[in-house]
PDB file of N, CA and C in Angstrom:
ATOM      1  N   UNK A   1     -25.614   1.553  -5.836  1.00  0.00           N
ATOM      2  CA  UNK A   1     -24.788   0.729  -6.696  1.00  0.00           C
ATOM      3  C   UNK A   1     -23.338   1.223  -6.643  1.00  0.00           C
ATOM      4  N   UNK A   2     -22.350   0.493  -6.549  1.00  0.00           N
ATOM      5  CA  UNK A   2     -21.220   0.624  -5.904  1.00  0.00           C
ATOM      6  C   UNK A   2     -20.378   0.771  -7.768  1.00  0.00           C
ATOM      7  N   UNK A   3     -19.456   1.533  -7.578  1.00  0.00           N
ATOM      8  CA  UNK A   3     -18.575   2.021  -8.712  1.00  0.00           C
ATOM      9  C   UNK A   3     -17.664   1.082  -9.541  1.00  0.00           C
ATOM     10  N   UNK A   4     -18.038   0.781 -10.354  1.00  0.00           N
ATOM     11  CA  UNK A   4     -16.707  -0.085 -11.009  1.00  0.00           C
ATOM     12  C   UNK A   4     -15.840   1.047 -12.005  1.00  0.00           C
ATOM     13  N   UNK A   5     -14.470   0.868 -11.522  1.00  0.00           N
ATOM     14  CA  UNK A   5     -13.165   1.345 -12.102  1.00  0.00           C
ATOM     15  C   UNK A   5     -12.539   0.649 -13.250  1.00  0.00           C
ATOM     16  N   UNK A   6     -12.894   1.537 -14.356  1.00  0.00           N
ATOM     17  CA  UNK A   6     -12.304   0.980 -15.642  1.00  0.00           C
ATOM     18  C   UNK A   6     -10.672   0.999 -16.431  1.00  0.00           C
ATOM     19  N   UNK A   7      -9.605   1.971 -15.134  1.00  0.00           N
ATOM     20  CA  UNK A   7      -8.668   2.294 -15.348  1.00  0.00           C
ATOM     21  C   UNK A   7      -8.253   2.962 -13.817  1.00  0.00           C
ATOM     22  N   UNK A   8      -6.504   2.462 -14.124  1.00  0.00           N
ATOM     23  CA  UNK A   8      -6.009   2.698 -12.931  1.00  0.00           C
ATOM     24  C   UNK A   8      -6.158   4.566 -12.505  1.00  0.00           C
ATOM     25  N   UNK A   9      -5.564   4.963 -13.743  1.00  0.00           N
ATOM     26  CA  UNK A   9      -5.821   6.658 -13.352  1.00  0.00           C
ATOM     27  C   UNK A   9      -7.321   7.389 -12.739  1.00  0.00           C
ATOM     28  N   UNK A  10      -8.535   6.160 -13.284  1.00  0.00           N
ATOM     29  CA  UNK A  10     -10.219   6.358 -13.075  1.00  0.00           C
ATOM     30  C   UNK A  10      -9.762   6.271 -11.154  1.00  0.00           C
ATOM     31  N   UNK A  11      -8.964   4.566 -10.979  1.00  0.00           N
ATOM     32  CA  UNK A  11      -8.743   4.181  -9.260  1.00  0.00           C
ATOM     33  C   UNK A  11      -8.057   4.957  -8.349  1.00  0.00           C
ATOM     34  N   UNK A  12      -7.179   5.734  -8.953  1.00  0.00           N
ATOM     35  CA  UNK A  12      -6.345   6.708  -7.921  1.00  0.00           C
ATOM     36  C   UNK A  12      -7.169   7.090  -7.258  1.00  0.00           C
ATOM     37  N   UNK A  13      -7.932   8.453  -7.386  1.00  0.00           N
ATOM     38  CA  UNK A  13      -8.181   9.197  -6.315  1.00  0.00           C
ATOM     39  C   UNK A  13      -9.304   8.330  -5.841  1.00  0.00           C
ATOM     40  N   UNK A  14     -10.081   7.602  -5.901  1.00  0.00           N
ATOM     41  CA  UNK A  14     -10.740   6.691  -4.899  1.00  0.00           C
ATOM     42  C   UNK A  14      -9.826   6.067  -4.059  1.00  0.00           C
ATOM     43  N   UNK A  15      -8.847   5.726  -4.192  1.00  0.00           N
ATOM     44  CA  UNK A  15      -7.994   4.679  -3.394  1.00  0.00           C
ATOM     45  C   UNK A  15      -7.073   5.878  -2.413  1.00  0.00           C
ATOM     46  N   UNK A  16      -7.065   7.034  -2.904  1.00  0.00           N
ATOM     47  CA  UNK A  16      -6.235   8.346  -1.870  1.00  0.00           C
ATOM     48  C   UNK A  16      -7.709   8.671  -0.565  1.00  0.00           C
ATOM     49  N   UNK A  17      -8.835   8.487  -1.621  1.00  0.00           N
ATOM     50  CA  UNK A  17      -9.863   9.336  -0.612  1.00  0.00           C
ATOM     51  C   UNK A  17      -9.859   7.943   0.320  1.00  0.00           C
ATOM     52  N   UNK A  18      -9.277   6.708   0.291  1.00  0.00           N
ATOM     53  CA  UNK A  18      -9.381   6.008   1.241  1.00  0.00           C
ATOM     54  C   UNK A  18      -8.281   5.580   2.213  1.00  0.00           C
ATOM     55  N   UNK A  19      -7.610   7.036   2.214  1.00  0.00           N
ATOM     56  CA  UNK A  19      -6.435   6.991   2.376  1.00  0.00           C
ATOM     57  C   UNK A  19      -5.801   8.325   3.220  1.00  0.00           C
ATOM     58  N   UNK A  20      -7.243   8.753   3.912  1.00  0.00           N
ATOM     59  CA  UNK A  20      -7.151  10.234   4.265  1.00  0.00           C
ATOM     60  C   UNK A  20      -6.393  10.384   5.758  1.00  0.00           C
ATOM     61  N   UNK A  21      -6.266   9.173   6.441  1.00  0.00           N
ATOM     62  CA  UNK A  21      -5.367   9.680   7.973  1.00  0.00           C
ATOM     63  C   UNK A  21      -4.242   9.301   7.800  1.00  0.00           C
ATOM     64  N   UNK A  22      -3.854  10.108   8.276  1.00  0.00           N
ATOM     65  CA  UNK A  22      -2.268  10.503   8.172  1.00  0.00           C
ATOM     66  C   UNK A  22      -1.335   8.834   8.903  1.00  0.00           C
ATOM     67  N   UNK A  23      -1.814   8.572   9.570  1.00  0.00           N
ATOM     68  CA  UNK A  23      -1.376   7.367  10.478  1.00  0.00           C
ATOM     69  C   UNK A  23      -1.293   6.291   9.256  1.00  0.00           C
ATOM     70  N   UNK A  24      -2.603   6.117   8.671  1.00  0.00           N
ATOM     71  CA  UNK A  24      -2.919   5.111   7.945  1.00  0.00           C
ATOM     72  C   UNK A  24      -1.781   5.314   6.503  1.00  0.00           C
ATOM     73  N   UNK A  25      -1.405   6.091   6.174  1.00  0.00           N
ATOM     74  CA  UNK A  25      -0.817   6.759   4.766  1.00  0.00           C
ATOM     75  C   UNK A  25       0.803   6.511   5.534  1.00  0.00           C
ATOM     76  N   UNK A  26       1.004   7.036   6.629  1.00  0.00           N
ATOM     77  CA  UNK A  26       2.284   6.936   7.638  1.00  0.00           C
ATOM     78  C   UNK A  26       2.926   4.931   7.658  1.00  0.00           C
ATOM     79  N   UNK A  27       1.534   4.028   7.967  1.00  0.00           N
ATOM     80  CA  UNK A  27       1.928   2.773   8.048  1.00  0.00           C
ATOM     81  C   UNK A  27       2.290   1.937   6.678  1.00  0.00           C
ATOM     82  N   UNK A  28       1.394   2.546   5.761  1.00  0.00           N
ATOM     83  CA  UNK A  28       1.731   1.989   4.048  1.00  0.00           C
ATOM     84  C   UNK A  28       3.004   2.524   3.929  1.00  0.00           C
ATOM     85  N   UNK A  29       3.535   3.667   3.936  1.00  0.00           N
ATOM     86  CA  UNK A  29       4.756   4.119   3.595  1.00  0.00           C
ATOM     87  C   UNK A  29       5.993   3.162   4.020  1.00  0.00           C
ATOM     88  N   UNK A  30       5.699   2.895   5.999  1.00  0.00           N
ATOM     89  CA  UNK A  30       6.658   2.413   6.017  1.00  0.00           C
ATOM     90  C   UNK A  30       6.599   0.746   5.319  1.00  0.00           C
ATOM     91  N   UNK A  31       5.089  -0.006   5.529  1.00  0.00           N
ATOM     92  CA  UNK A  31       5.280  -1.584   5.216  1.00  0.00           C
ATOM     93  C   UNK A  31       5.800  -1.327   3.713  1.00  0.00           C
ATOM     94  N   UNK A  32       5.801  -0.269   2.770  1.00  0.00           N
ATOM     95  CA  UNK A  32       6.027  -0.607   1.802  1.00  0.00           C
ATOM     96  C   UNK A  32       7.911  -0.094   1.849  1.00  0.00           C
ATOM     97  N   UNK A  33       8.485   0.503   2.237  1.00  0.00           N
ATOM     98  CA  UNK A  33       9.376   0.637   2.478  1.00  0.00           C
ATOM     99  C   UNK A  33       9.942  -0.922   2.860  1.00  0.00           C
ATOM    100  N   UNK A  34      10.060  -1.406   3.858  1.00  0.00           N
ATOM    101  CA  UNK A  34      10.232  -2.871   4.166  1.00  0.00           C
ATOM    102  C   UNK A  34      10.059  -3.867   2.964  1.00  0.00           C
ATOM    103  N   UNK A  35       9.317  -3.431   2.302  1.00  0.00           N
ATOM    104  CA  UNK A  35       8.815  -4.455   1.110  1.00  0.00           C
ATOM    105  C   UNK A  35      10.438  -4.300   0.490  1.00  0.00           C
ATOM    106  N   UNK A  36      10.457  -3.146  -0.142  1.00  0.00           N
ATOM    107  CA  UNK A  36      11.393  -2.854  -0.988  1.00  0.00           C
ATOM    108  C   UNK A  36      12.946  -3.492  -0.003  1.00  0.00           C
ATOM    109  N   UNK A  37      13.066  -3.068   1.008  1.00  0.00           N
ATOM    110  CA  UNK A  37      14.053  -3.613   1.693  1.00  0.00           C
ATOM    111  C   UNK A  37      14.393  -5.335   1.942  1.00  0.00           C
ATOM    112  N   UNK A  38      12.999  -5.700   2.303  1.00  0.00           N
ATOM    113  CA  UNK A  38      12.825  -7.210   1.972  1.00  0.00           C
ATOM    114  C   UNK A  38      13.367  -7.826   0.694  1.00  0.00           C
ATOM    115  N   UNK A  39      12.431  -7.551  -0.334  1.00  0.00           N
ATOM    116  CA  UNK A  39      13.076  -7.740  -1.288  1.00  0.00           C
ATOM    117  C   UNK A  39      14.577  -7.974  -2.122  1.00  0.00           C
ATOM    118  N   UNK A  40      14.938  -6.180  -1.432  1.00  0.00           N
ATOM    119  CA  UNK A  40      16.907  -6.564  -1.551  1.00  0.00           C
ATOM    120  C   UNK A  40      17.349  -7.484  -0.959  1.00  0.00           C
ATOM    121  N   UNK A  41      17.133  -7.545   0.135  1.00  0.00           N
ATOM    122  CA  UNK A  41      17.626  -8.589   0.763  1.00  0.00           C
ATOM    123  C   UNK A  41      17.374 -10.255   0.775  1.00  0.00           C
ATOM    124  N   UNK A  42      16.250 -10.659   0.175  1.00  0.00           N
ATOM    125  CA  UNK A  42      15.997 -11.839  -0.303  1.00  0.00           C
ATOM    126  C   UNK A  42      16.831 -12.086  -2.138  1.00  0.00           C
ATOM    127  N   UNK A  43      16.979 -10.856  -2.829  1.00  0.00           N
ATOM    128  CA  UNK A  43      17.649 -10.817  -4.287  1.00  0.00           C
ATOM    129  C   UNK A  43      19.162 -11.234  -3.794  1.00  0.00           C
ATOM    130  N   UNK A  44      19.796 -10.382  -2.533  1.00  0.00           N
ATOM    131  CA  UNK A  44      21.358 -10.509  -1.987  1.00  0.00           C
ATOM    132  C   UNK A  44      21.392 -11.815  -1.940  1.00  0.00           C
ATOM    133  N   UNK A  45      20.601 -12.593  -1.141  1.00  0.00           N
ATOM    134  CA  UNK A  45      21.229 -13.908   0.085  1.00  0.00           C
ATOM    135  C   UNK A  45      20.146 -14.980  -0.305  1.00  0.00           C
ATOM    136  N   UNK A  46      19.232 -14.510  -1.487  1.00  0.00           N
ATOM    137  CA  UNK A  46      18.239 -15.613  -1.813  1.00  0.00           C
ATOM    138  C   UNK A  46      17.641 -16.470  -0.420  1.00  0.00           C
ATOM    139  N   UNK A  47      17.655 -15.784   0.325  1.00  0.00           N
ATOM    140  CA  UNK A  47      16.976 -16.501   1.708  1.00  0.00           C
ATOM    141  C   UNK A  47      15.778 -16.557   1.542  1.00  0.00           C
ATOM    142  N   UNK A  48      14.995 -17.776   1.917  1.00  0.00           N
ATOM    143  CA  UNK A  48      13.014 -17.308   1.377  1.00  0.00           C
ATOM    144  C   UNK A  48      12.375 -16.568   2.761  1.00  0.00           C
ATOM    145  N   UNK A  49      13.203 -16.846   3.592  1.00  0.00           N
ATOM    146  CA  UNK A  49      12.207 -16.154   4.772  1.00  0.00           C
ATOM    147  C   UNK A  49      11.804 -14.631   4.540  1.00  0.00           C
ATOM    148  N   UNK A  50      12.868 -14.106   3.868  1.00  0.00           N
ATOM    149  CA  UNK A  50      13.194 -12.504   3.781  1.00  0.00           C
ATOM    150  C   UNK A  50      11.994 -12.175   2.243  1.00  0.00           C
ATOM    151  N   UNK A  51      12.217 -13.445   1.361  1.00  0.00           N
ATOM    152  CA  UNK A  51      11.067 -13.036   0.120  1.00  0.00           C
ATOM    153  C   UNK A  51       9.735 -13.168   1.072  1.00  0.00           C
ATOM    154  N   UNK A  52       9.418 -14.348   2.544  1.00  0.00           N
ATOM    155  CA  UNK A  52       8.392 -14.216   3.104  1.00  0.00           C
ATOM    156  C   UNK A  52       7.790 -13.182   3.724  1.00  0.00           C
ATOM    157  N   UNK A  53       8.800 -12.337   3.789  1.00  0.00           N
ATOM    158  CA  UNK A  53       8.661 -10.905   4.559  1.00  0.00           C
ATOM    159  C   UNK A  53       8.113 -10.114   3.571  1.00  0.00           C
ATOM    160  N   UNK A  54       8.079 -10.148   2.430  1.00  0.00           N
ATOM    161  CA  UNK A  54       7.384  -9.264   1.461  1.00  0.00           C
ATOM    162  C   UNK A  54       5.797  -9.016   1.810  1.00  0.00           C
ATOM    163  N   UNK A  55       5.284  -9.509   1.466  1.00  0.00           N
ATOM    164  CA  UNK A  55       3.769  -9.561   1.573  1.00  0.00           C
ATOM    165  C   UNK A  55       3.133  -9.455   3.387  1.00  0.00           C
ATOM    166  N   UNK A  56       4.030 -10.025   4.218  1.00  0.00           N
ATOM    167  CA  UNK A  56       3.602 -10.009   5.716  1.00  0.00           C
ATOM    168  C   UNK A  56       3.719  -8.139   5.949  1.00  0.00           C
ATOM    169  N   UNK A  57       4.929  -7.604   5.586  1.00  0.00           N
ATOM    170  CA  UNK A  57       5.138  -6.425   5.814  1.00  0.00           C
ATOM    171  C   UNK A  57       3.888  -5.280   5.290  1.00  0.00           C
ATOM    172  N   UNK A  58       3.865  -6.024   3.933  1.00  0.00           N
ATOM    173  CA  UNK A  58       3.434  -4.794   3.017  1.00  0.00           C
ATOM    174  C   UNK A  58       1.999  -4.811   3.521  1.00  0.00           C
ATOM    175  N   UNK A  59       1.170  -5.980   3.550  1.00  0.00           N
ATOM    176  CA  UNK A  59      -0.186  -5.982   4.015  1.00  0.00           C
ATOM    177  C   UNK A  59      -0.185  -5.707   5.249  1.00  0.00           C
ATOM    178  N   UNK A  60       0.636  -6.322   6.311  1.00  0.00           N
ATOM    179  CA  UNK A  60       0.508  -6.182   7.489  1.00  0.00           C
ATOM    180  C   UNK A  60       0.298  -4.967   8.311  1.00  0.00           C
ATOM    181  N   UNK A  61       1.165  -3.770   7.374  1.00  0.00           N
ATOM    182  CA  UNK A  61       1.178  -2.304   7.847  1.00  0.00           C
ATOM    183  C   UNK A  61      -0.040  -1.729   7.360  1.00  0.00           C
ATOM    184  N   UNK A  62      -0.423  -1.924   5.979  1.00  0.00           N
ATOM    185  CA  UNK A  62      -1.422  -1.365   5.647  1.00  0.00           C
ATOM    186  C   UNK A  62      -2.550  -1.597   5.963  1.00  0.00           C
ATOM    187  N   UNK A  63      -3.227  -2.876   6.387  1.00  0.00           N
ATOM    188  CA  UNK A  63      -4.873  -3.343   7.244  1.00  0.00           C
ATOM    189  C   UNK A  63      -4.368  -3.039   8.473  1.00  0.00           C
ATOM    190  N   UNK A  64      -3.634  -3.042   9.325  1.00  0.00           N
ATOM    191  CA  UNK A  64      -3.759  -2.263  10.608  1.00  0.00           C
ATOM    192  C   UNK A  64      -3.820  -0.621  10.143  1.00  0.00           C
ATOM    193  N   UNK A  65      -3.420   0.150   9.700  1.00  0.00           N
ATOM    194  CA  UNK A  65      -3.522   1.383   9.281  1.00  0.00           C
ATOM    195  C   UNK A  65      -4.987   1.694   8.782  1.00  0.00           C
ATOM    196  N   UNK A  66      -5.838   0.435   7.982  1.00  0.00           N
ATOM    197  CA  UNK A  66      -6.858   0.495   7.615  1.00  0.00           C
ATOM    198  C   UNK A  66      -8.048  -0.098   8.762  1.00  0.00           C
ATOM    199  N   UNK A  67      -7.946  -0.804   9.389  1.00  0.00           N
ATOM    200  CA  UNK A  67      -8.395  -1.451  10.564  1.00  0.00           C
ATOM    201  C   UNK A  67      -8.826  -0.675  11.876  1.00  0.00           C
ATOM    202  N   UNK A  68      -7.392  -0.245  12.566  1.00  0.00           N
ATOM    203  CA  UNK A  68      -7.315   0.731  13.357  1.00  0.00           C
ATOM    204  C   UNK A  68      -7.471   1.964  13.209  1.00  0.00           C
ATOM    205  N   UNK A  69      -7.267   2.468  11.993  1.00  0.00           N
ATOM    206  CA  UNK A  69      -6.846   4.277  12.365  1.00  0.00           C
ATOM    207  C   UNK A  69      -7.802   4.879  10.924  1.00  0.00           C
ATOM    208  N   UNK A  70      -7.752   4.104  10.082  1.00  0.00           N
ATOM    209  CA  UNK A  70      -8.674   4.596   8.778  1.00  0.00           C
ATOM    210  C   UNK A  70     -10.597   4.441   9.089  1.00  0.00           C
ATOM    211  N   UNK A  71     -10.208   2.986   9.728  1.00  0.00           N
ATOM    212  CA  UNK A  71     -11.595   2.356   9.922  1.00  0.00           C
ATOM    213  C   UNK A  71     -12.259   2.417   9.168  1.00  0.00           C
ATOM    214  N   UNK A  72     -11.444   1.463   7.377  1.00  0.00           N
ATOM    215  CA  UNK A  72     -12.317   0.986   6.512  1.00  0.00           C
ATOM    216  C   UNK A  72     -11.748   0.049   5.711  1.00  0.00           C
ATOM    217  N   UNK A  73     -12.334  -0.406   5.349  1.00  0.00           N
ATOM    218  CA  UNK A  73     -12.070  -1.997   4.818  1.00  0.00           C
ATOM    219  C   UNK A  73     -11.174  -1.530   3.513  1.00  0.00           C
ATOM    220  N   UNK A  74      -9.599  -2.289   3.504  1.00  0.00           N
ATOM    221  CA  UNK A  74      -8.838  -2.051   2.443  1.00  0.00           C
ATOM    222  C   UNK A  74      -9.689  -2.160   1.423  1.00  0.00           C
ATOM    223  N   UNK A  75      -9.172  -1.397   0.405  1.00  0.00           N
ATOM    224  CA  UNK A  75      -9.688  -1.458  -1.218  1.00  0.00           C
ATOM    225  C   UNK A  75      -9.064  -2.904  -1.712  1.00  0.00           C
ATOM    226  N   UNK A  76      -8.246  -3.212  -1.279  1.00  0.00           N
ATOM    227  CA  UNK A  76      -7.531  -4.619  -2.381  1.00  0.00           C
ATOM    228  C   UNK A  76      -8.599  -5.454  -2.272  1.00  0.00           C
ATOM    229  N   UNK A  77      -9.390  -5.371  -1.223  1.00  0.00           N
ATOM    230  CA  UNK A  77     -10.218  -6.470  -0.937  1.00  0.00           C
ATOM    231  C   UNK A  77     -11.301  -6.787  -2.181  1.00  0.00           C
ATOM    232  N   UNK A  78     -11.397  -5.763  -2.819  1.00  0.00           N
ATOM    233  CA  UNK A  78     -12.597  -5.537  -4.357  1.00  0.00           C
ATOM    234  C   UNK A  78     -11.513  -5.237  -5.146  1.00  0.00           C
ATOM    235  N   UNK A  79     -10.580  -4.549  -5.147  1.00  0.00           N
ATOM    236  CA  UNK A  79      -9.660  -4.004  -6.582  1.00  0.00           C
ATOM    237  C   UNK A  79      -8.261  -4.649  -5.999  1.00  0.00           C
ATOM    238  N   UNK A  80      -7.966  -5.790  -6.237  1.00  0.00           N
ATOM    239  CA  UNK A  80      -6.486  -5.936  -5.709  1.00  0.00           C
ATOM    240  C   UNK A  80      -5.251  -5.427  -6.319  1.00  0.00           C
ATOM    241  N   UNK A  81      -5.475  -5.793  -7.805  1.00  0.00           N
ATOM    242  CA  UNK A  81      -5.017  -5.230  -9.085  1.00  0.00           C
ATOM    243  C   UNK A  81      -4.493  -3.717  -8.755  1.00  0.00           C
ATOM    244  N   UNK A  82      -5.496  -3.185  -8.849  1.00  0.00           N
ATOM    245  CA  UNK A  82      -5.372  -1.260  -8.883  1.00  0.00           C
ATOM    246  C   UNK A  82      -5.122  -0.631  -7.491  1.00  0.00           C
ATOM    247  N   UNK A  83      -5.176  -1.191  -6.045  1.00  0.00           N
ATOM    248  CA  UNK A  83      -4.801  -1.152  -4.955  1.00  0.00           C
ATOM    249  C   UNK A  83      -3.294  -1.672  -4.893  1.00  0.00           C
ATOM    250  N   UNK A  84      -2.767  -2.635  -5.603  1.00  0.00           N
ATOM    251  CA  UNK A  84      -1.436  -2.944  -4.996  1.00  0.00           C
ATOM    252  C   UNK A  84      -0.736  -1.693  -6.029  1.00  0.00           C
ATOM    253  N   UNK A  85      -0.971  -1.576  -7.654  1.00  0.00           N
ATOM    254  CA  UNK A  85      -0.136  -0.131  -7.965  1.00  0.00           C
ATOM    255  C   UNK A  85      -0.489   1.093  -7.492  1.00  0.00           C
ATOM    256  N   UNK A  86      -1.531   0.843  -6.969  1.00  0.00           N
ATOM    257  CA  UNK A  86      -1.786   2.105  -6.527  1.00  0.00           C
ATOM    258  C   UNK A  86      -1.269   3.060  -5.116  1.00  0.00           C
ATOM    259  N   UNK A  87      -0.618   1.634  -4.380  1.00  0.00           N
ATOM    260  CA  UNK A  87       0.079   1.753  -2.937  1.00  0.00           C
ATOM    261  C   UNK A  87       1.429   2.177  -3.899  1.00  0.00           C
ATOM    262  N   UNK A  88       1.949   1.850  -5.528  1.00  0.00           N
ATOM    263  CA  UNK A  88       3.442   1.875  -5.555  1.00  0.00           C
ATOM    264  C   UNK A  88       3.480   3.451  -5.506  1.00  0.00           C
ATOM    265  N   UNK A  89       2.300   3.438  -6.329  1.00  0.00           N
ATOM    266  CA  UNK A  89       2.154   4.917  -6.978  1.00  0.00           C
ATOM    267  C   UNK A  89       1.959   6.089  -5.795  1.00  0.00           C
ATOM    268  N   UNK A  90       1.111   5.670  -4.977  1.00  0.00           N
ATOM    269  CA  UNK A  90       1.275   6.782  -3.679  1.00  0.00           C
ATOM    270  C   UNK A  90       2.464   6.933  -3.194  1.00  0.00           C
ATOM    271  N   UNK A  91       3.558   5.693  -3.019  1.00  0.00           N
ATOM    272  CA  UNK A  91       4.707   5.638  -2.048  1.00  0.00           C
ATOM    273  C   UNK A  91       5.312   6.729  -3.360  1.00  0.00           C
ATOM    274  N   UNK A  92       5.374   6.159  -4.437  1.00  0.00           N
ATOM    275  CA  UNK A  92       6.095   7.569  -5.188  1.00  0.00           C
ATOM    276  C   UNK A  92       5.713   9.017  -4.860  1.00  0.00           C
ATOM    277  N   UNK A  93       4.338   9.406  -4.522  1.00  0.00           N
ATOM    278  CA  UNK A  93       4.048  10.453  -4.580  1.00  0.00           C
ATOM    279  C   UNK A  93       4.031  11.269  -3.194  1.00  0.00           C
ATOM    280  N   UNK A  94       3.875  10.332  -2.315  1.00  0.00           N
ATOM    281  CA  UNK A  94       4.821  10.757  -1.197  1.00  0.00           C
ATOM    282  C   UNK A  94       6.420  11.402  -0.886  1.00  0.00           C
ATOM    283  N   UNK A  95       7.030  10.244  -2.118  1.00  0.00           N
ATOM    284  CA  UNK A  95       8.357  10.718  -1.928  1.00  0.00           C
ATOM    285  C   UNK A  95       8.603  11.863  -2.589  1.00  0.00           C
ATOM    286  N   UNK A  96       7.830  12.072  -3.476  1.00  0.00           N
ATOM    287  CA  UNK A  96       7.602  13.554  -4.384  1.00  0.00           C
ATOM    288  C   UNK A  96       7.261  14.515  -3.543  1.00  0.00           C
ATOM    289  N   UNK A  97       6.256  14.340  -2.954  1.00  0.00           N
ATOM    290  CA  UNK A  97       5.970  15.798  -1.622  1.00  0.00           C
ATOM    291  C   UNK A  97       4.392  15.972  -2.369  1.00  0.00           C
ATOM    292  N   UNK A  98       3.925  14.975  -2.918  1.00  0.00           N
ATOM    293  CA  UNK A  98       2.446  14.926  -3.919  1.00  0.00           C
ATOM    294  C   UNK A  98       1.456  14.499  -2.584  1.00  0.00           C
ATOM    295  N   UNK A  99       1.648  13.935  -1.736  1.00  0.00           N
ATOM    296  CA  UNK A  99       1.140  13.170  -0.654  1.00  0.00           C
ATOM    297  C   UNK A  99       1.943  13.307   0.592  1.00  0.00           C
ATOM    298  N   UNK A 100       1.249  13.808   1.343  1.00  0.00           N
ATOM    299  CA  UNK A 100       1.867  14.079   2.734  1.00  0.00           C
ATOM    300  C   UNK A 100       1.820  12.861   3.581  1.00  0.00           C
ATOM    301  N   UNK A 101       3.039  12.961   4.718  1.00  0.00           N
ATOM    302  CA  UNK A 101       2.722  11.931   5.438  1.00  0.00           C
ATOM    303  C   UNK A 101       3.241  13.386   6.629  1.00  0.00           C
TER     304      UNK A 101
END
C-alpha cells in the first residue's frame, strides 16, 4: 500500500529520495532557473510565448532528468501540489548549499 502525504514537510524528503542523481537534481535546477527567467521576461514585454516557456522549461528539464537519468516516474504525476513546491523548495536549498548539485 503506497503512502499518502498529509503535509508538505511529511513530502519533502520523499520527493529528495526521488531525487538522488545528481544529473536529475542538475536538470530541475536549471529548467527551474529558466522558469524564473521566463517569467521576467514575459512580466517585462508581456509576450505570451515567453509565459509559454514557463511550464515547457520547468517540466521539460525535470521528466527528462526523471526519464533518462533518475529512471522514475516524476512524483507530480500522484502529488502535483507538493512536487511543484517542493521543486521551489529544493531550488532554494540548493542555492543554500542544503542540496548538492
Amino acid at each position: 500500500m503506497e503512502k499518502k502525504y498529509q503535509s508538505l514537510k511529511e513530502f519533502y524528503p520523499f520527493y529528495l529520495s526521488e531525487h538522488s542523481n545528481l544529473t536529475c537534481r542538475r536538470l530541475h535546477f536549471l529548467g527551474t532557473t529558466l522558469v524564473f527567467i521566463f517569467l521576467g521576461f514575459f512580466l517585462y514585454t508581456l509576450n505570451f510565448w515567453y509565459f509559454l516557456m514557463i511550464p515547457i522549461s520547468g517540466y521539460g528539464f525535470a521528466w527528462i532528468g526523471h526519464f533518462f537519468f533518475e529512471k522514475n516516474k516524476p512524483a507530480t504525476f500522484q502529488y502535483p501540489l507538493y512536487s511543484f513546491c517542493s521543486d521551489f523548495i529544493m531550488y532554494w536549498d540548493i542555492l543554500n548549499g542544503k542540496v548538492k548539485i
